[in-house]
C-alpha atoms as a PDB file:
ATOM      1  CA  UNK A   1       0.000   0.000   0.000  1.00  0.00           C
ATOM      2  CA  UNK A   2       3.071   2.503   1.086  1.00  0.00           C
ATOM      3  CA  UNK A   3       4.601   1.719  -2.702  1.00  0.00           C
ATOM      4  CA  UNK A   4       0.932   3.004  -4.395  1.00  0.00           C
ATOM      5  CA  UNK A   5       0.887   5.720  -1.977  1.00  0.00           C
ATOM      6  CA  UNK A   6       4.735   6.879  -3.424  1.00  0.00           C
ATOM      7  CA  UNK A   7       4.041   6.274  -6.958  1.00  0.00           C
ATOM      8  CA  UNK A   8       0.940   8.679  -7.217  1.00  0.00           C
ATOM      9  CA  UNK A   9       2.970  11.620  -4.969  1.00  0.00           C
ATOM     10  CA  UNK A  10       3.969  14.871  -6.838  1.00  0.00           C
ATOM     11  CA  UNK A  11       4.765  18.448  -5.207  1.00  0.00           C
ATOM     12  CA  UNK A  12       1.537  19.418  -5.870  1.00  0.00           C
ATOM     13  CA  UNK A  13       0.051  16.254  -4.314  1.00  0.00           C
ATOM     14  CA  UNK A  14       2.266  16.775  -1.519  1.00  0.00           C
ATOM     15  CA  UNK A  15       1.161  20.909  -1.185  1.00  0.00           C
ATOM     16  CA  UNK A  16      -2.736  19.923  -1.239  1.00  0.00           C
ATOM     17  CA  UNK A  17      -2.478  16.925   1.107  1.00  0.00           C
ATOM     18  CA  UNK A  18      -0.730  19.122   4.515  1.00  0.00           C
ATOM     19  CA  UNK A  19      -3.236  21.619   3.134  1.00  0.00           C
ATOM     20  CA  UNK A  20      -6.451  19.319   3.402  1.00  0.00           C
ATOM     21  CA  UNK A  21      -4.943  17.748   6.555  1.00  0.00           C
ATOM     22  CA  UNK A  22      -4.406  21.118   8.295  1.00  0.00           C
ATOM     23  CA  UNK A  23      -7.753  22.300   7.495  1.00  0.00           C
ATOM     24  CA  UNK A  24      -9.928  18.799   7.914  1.00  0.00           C
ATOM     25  CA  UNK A  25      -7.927  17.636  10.770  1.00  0.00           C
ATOM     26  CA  UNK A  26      -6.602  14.412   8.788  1.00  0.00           C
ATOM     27  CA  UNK A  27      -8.329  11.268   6.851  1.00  0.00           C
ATOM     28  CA  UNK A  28      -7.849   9.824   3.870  1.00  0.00           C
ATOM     29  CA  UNK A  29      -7.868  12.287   0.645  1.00  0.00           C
ATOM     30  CA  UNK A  30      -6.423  13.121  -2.405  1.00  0.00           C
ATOM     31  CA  UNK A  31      -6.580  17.049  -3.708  1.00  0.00           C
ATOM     32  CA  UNK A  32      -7.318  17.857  -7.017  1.00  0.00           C
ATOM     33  CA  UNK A  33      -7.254  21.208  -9.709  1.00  0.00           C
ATOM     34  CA  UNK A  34      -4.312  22.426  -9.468  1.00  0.00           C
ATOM     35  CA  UNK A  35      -1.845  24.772  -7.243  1.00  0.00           C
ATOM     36  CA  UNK A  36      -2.470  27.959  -9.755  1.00  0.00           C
ATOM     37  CA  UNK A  37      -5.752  28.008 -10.652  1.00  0.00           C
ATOM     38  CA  UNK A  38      -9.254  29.770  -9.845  1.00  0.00           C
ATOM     39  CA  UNK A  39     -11.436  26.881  -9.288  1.00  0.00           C
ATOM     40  CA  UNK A  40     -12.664  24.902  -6.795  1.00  0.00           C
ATOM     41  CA  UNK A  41     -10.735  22.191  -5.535  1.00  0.00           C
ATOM     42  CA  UNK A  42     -11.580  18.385  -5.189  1.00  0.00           C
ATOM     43  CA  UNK A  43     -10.872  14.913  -3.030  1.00  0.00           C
ATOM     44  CA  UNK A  44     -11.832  11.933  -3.045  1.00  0.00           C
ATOM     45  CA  UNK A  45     -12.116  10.154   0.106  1.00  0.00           C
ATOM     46  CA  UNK A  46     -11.336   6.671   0.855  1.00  0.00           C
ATOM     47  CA  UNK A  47     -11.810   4.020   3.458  1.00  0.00           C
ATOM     48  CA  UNK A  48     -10.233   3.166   5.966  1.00  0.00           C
ATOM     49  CA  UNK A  49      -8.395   6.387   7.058  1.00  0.00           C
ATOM     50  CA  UNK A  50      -6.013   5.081   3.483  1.00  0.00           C
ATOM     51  CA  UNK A  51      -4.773   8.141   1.378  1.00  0.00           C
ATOM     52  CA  UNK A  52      -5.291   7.041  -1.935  1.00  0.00           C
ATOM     53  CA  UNK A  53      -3.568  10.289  -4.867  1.00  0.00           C
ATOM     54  CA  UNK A  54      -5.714  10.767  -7.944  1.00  0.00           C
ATOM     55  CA  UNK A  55      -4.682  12.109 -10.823  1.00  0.00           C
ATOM     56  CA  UNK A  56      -6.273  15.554 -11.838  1.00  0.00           C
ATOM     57  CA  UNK A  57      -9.371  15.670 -14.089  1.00  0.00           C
ATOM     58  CA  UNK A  58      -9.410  12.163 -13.221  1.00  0.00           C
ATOM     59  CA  UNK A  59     -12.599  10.495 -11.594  1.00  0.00           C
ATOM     60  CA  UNK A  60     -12.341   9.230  -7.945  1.00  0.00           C
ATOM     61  CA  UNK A  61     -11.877   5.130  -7.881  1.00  0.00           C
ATOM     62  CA  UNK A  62     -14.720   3.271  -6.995  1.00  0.00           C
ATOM     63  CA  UNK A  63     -16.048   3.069  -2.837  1.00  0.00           C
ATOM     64  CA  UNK A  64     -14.736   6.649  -2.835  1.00  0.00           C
ATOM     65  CA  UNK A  65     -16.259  10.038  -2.311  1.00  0.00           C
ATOM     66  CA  UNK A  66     -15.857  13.021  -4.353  1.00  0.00           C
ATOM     67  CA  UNK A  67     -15.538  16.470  -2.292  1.00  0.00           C
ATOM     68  CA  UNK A  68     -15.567  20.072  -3.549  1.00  0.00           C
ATOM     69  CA  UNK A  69     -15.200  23.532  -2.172  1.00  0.00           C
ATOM     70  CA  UNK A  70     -14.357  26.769  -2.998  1.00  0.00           C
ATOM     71  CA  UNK A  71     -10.770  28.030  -3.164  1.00  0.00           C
ATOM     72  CA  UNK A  72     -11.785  30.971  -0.762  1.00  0.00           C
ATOM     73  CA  UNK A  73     -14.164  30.748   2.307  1.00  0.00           C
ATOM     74  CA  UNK A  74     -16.708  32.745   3.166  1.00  0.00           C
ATOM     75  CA  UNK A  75     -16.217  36.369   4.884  1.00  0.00           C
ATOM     76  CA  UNK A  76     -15.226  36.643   8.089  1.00  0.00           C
ATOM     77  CA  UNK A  77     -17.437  38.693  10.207  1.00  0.00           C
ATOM     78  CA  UNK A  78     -16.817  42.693  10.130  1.00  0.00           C
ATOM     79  CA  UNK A  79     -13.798  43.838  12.268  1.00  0.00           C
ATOM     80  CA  UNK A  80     -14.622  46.389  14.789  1.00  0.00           C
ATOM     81  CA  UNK A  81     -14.101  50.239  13.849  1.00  0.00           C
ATOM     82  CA  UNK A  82     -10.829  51.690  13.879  1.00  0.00           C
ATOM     83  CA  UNK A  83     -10.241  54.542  16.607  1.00  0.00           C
ATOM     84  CA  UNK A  84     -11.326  57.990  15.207  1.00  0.00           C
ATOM     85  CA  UNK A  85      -8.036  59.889  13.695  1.00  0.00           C
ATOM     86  CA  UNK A  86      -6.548  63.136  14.951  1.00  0.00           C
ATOM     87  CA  UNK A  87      -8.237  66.360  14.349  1.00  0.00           C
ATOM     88  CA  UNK A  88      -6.649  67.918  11.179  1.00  0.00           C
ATOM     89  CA  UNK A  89      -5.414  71.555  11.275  1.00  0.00           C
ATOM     90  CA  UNK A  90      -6.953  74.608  10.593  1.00  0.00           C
ATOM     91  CA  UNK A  91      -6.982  75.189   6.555  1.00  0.00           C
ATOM     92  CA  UNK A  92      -6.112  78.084   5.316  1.00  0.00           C
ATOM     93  CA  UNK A  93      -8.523  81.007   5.119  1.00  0.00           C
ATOM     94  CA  UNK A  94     -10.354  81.855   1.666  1.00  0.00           C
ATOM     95  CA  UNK A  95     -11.934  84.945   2.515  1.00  0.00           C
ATOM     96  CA  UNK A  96     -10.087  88.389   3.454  1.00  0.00           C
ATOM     97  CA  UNK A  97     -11.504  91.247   4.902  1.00  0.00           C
ATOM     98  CA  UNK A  98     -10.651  95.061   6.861  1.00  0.00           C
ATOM     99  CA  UNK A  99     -12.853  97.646   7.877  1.00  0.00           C
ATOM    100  CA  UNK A 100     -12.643 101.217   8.274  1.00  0.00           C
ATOM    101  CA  UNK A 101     -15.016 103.779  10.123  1.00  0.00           C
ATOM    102  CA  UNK A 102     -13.683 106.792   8.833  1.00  0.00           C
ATOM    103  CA  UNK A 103     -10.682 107.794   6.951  1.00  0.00           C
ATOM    104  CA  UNK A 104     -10.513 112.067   6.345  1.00  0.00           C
ATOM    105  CA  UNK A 105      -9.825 113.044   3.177  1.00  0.00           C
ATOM    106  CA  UNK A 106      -6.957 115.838   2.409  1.00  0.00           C
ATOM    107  CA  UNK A 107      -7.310 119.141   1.696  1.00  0.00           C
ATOM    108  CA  UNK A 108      -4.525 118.923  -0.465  1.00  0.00           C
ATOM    109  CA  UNK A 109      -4.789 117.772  -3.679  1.00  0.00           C
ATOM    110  CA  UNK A 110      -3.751 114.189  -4.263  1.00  0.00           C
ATOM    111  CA  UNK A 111      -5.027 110.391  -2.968  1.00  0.00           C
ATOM    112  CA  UNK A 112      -4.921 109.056  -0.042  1.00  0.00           C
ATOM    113  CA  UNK A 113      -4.723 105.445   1.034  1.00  0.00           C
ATOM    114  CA  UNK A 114      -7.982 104.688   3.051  1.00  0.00           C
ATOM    115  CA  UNK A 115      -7.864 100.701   3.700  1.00  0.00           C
ATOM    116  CA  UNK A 116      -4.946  98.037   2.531  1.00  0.00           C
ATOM    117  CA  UNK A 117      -5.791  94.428   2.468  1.00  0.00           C
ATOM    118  CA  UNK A 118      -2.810  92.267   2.525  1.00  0.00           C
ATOM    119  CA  UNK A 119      -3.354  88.497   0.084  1.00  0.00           C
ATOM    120  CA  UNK A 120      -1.459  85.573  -0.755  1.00  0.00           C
ATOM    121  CA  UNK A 121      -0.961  84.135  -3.835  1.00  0.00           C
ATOM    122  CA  UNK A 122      -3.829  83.223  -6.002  1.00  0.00           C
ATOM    123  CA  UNK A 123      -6.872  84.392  -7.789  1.00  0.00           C
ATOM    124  CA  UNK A 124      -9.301  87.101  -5.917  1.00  0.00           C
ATOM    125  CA  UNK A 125     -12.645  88.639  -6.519  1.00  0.00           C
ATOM    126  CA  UNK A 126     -12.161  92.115  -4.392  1.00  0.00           C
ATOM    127  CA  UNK A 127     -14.825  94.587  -3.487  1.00  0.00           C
ATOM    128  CA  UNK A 128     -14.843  97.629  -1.681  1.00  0.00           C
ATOM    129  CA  UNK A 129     -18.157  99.708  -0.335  1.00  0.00           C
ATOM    130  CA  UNK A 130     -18.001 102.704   1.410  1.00  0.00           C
ATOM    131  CA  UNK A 131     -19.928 105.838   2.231  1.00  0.00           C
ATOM    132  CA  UNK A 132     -18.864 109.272   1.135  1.00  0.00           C
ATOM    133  CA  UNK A 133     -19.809 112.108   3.525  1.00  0.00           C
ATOM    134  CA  UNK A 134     -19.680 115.819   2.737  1.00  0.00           C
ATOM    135  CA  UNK A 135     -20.012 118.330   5.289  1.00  0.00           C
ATOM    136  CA  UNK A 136     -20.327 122.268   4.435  1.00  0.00           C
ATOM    137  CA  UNK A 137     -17.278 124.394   6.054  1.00  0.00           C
ATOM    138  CA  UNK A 138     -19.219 127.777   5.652  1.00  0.00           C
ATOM    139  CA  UNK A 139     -22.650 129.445   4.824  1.00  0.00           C
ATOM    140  CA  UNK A 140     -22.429 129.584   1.320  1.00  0.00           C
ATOM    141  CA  UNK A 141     -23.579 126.868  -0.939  1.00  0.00           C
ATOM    142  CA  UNK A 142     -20.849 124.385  -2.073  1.00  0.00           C
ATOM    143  CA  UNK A 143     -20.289 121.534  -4.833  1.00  0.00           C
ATOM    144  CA  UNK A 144     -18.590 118.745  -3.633  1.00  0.00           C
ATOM    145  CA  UNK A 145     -16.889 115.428  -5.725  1.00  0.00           C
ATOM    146  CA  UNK A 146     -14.727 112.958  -4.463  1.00  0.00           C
ATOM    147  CA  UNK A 147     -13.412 109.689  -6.295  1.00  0.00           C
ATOM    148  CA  UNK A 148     -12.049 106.345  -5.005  1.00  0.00           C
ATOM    149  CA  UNK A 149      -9.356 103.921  -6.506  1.00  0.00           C
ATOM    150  CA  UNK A 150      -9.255 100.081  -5.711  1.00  0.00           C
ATOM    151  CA  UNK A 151      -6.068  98.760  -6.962  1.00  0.00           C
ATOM    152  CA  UNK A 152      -4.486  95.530  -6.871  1.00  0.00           C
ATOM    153  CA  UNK A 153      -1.491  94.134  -9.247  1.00  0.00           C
ATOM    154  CA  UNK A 154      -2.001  96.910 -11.603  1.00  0.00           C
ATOM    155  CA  UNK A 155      -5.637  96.542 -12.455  1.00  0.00           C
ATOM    156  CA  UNK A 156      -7.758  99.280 -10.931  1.00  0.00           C
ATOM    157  CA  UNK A 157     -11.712 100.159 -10.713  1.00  0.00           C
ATOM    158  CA  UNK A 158     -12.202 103.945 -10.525  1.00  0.00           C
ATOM    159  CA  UNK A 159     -15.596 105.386  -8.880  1.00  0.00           C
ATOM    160  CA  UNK A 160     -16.718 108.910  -8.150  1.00  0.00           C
ATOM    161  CA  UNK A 161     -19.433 110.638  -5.819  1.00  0.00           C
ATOM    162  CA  UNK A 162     -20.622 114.173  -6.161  1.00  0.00           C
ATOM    163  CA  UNK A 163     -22.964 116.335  -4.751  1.00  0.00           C
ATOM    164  CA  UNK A 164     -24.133 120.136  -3.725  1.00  0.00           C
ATOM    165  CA  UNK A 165     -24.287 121.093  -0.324  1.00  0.00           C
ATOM    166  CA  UNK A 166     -26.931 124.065  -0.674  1.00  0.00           C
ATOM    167  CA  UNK A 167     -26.415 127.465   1.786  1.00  0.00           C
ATOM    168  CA  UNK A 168     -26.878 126.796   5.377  1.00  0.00           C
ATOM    169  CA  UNK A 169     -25.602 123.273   4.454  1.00  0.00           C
ATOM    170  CA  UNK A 170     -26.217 120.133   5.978  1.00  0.00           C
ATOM    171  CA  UNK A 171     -24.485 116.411   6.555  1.00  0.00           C
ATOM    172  CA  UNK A 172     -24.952 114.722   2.572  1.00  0.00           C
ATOM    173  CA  UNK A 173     -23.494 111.554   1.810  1.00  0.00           C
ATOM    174  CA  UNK A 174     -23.305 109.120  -1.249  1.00  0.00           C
ATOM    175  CA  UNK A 175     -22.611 105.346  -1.580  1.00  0.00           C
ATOM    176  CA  UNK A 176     -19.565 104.288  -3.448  1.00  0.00           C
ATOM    177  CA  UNK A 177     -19.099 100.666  -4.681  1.00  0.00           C
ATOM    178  CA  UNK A 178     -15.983  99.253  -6.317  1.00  0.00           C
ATOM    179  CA  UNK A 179     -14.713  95.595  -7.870  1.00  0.00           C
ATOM    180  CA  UNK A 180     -11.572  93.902  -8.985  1.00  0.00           C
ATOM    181  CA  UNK A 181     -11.071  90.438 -10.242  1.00  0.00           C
ATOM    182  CA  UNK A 182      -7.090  89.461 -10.307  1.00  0.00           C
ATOM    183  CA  UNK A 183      -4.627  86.963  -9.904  1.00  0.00           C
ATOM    184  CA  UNK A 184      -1.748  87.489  -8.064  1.00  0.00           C
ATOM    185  CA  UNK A 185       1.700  85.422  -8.443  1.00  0.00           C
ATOM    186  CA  UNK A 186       3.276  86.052  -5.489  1.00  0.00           C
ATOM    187  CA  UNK A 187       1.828  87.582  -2.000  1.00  0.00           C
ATOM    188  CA  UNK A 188       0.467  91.236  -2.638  1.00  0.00           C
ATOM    189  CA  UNK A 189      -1.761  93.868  -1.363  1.00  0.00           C
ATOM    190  CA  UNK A 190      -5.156  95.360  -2.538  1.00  0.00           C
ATOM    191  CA  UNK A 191      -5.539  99.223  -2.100  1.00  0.00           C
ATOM    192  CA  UNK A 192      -8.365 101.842  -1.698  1.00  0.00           C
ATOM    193  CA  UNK A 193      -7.521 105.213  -2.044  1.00  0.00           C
ATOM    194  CA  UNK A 194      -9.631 108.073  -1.927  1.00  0.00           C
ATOM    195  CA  UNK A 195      -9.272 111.951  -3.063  1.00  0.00           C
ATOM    196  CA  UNK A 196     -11.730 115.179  -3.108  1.00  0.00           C
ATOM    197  CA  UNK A 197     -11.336 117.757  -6.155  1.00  0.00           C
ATOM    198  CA  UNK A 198     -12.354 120.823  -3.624  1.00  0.00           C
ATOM    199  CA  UNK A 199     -11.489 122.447  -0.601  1.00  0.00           C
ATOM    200  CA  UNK A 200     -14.719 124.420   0.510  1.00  0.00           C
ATOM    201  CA  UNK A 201     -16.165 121.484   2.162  1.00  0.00           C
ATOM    202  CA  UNK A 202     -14.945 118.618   4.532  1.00  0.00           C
ATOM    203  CA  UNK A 203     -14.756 115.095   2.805  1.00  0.00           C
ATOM    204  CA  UNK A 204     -14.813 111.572   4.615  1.00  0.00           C
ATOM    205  CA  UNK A 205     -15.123 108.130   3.905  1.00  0.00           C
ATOM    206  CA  UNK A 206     -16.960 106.357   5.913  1.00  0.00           C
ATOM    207  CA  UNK A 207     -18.066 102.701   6.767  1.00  0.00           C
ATOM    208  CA  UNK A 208     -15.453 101.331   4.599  1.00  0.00           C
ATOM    209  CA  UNK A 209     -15.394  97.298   4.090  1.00  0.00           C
ATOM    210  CA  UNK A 210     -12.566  96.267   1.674  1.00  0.00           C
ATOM    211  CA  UNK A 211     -12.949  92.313   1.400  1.00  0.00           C
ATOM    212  CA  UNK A 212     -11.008  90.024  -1.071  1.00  0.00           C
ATOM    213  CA  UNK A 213     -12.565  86.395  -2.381  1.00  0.00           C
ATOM    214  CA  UNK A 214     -10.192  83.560  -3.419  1.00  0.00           C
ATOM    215  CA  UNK A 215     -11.326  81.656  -6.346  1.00  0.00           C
ATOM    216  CA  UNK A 216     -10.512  78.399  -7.961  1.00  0.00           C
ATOM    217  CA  UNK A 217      -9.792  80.619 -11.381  1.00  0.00           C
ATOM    218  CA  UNK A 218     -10.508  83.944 -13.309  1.00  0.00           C
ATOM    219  CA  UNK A 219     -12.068  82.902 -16.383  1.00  0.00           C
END
């Protein structure tokens, strides 16, 4: 029986038999199909606790039973949930904003910077709103204009606000709304500046919010 037993073993016969005996817990059978393939996998089983090899694609010999399973089990029950990960840090901001209550304008002639907003790189819708407020210096009646700049990388938006301030004047003010869309290379600034064309009346700008918007791109 020992010399049938050795002329039927191969590697592969040797492989599948420890396998089938580790997994069934020993008995008498001979694995079948192959170390490389995808299908399932076969024995027959003798009598007699005697190992009897078959050849592959080969039916089992007679008083023995054919077995077949799958080349992987079924799934294992779900593991239990991994511990929650460490809080990420904070991201970076994407929106960018300074206020100003009042900024004076000069008597003088020439601008003057009323709110800076400083950016990194990357692409920016900007807006500035503000209000413009004229007061009378004397009794007479006075016209009144004032202008605004919001500049950033060389592109500009350019708004004015005029008025009359009649005799015996009173407080007049007008709203002022400006917008930039740029992209910016390197870290830069955004600028508001403000001027008045006259020097009869007193000029401020008032409630100023300069905010900047980063965007994915500028089409």
């Amino acid at each position: 029986m020992s010399r049938r037993i050795r002329e039927h073993l191969s590697f592969a016969n040797i492989v599948a038999v420890l396998c089938l005996f580790a997994v069934l817990g020993g008995g008498a059978y001979a694995a079948t199909g192959g170390g490389g393939g995808s299908g399932p996998l076969s024995a027959c089983v003798g009598k007699g606790s005697v190992l009897i090899l078959a050849r592959s694609g080969k039916p089992c010999p007679r008083r023995q039973r054919r077995l077949t399973w799958a080349r992987q089990g079924l799934a294992g029950p779900t593991g239990p949930a991994g511990a929650p990960g460490a809080t990420g840090a904070v991201g970076p901001s994407h929106a960018y904003s300074t206020t100003v209550t009042q900024a004076p304008l000069p008597s003088s002639p020439g601008e003057a910077t009323v709110a800076t907003l400083r950016l990194p790189a990357g692409s920016y819708e900007l807006d500035a709103k503000l209000y413009m407020e004229a007061t009378p210096k004397g009794a007479g009646a006075y016209g009144w204009l004032a202008g605004c700049r919001l500049k950033v990388n060389g592109v500009e938006d350019f708004s004015k606000a005029s008025g009359v301030l009649p005799a015996g004047g009173y407080l007049q003010d007008a709203p002022m709304s400006l917008r930039v869309l740029d992209t910016l290379s390197g870290d830069g600034s955004a600028t508001l500046s403000c001027f008045k064309e006259s020097t009869e009346e007193a000029v401020e700008a008032k409630s100023v919010v300069l905010s900047a918007i980063r965007v994915g791109a500028i089409d």
